[in-house]
Protein backbone atom coordinates (compact mmCIF):
# COMPACT_ATOMS: atom_id res chain seq x y z
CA UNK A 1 7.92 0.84 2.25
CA UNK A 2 7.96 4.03 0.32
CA UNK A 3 7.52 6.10 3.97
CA UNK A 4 7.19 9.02 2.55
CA UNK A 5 8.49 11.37 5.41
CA UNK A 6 8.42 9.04 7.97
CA UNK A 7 5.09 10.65 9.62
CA UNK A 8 3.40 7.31 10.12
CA UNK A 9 6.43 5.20 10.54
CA UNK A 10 7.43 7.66 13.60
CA UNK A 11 4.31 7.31 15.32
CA UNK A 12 4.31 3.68 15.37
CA UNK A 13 8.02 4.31 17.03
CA UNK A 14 6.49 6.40 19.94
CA UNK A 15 3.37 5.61 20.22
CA UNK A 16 3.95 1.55 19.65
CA UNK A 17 7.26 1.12 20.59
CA UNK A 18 7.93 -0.40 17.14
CA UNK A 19 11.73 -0.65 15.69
CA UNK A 20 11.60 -0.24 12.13
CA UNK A 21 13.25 1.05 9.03
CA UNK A 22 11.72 3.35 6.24
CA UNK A 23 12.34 2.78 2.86
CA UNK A 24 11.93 5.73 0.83
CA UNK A 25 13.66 7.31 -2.72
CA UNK A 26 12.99 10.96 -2.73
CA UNK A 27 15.56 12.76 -1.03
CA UNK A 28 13.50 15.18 0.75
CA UNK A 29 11.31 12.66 2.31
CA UNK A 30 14.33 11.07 3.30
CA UNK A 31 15.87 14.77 4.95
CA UNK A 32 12.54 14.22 6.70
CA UNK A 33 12.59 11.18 8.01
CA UNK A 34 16.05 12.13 9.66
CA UNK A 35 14.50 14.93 11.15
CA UNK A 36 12.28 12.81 12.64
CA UNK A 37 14.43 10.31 14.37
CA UNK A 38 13.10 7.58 11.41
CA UNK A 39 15.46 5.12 10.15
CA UNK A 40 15.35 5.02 6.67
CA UNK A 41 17.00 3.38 4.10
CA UNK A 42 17.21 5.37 0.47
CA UNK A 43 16.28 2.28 -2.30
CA UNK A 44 14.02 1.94 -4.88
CA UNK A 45 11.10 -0.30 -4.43
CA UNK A 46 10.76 -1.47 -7.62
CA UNK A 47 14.11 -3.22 -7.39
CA UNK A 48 12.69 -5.40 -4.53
CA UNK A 49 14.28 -5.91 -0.93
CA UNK A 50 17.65 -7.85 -1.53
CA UNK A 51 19.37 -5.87 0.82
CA UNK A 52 16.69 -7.94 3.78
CA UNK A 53 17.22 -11.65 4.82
CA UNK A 54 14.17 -13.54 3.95
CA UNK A 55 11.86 -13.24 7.56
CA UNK A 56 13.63 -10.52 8.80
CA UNK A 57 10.23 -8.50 10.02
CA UNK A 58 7.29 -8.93 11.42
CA UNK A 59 4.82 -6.49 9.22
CA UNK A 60 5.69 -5.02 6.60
CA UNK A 61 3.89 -2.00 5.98
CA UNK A 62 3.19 -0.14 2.53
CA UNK A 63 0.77 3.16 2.28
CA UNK A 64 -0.58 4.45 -0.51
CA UNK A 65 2.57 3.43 -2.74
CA UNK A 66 1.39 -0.22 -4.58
CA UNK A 67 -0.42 1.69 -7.27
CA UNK A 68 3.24 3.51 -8.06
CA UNK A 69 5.06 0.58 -8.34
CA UNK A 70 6.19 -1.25 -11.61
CA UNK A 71 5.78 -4.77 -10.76
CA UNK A 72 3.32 -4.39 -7.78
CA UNK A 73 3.03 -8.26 -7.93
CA UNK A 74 6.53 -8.81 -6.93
CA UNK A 75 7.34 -6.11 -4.14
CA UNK A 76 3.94 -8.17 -2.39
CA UNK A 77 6.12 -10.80 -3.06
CA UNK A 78 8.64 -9.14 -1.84
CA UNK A 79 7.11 -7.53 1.39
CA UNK A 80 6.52 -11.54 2.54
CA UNK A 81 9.80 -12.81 1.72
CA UNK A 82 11.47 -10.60 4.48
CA UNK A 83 8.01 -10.42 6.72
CA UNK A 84 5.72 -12.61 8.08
CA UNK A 85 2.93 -10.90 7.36
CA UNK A 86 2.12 -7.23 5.19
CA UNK A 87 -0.08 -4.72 5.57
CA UNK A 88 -1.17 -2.13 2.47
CA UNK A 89 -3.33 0.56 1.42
CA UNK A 90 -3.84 2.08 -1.88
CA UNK A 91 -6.62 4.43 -3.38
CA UNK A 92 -9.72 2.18 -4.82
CA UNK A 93 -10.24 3.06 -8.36
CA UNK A 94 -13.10 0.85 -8.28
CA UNK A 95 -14.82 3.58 -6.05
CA UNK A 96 -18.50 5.49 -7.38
CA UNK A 97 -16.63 8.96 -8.05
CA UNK A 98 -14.15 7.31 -10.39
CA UNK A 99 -16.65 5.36 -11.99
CA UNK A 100 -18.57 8.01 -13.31
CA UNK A 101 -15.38 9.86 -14.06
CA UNK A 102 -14.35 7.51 -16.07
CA UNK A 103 -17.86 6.86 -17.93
CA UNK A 104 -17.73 10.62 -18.31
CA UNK A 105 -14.90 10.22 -20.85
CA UNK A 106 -11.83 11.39 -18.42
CA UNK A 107 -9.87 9.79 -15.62
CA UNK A 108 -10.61 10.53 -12.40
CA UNK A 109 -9.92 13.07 -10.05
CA UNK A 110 -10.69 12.84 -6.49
CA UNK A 111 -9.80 13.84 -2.94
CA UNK A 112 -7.19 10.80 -2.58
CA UNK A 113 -6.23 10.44 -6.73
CA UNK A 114 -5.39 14.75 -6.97
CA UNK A 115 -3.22 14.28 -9.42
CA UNK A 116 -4.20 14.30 -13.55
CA UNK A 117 -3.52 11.25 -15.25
CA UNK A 118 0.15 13.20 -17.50
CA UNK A 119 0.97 14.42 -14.08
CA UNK A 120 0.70 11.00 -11.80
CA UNK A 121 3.15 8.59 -9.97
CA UNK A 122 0.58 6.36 -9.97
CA UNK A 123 0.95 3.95 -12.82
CA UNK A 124 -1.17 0.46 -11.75
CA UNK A 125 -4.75 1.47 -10.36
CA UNK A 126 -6.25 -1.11 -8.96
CA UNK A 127 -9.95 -1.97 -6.88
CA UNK A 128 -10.96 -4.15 -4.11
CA UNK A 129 -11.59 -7.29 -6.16
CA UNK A 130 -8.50 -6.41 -8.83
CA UNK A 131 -6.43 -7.11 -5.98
CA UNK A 132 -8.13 -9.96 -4.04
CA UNK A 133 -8.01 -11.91 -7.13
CA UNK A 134 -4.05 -10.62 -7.28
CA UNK A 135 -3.68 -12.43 -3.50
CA UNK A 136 -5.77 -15.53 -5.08
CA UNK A 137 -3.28 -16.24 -7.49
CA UNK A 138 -0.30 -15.48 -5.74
CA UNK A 139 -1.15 -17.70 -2.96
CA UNK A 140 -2.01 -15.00 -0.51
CA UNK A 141 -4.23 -15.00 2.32
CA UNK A 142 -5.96 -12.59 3.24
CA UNK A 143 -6.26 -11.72 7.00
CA UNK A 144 -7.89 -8.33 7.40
CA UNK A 145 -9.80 -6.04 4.95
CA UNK A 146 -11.25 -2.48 5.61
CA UNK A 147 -12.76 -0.17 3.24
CA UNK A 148 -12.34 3.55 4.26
CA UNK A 149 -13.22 7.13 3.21
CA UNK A 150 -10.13 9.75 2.64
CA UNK A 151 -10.46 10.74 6.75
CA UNK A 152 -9.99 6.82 7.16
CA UNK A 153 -13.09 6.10 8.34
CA UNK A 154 -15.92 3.24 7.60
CA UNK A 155 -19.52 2.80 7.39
CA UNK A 156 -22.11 -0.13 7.29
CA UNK A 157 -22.43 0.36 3.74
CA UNK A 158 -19.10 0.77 3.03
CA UNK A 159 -18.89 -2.67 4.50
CA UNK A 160 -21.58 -3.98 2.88
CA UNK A 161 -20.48 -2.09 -0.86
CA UNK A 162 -16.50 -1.97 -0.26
CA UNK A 163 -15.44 -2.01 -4.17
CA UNK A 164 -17.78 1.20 -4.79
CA UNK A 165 -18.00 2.94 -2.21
CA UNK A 166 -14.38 2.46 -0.26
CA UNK A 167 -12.27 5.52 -1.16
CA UNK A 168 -9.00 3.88 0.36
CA UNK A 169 -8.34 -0.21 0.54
CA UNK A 170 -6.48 -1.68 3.60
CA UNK A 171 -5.49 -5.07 3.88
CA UNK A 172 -3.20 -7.35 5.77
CA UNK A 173 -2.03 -10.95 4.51
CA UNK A 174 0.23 -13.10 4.41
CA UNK A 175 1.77 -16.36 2.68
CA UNK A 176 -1.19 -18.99 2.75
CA UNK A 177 0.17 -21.82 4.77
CA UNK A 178 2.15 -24.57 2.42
CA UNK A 179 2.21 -22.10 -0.16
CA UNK A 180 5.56 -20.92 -1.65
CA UNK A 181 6.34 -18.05 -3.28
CA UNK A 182 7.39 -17.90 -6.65
């Protein structure tokens, strides 16, 4: 969801043997997707996934999009509707460099959040535990969490520290089981 131009989404095709669809709403990312032999469906996100029979997938798979989304509660609610289970990343905010950014009077700017905060998609920023407790009350369990640096890679003390010093969030989850989505 929100596949950008289908980089990631390809290599899962060739690499994985995965069949999948994009999902994306800029145009050119779309032109790009074609271009690389990526399904992709042109829809906006925020308008959730009628157009997908609940279970239809596997995984469903958002990068670095949640924190643009409107309602980022219900596209999660969305991604396990039509999937069994959901994978996403999104940019910690919760992270040391933002921190200070922030005590320093101005929003942050960093290596995975480039943009300035008049000239940013991103319109829900969100840490580790902002969106744990997001999964604890929508009845989410969570399967798999890794905190990475912008190359996507992890340390012991990243593990140990994950809401300060994870640059990127990754997590997969699904419905807990018995619960139902609201």
């Amino acid at each position: 969801l929100g596949c950008g131009d289908g980089t990631l989404l390809a290599h899962l095709q060739t690499g994985q043997g995965v069949t999948g669809y994009g999902i994306e709403i800029d145009p050119e990312n779309i032109l790009r997707c074609l271009e690389r032999s990526v399904n992709v469906i042109q829809s906006d996100l925020n308008r959730g996934l009628s157009d997908f029979d609940n279970d239809s997938f596997d995984y469903v798979v958002m990068t670095q999009t949640l924190q643009a989304m409107r309602y980022p509660h219900l596209v999660l609610r969305e991604m396990l509707r039509v999937g069994r289970e959901a994978i996403v990343t999104f940019p910690n905010f919760g992270h040391w460099r933002c921190r200070l950014q922030v005590l320093g009077g101005r929003m942050p700017v960093t290596r995975h959040l480039p943009s300035t905060w008049y000239d940013t998609a991103n319109i829900h920023m969100c840490t580790l535990r902002d969106f744990e407790a997001l999964c604890a009350d929508e009845g989410f369990e969570i399967l798999e969490r890794a905190a990475l640096d912008t190359e996507h890679r992890t340390t012991p003390l990243m593990t140990l520290l994950p809401n300060w010093l994870a640059e990127i969030a990754l997590y997969r989850f699904r419905k807990r089981p018995g619960a139902q989505l609201r």
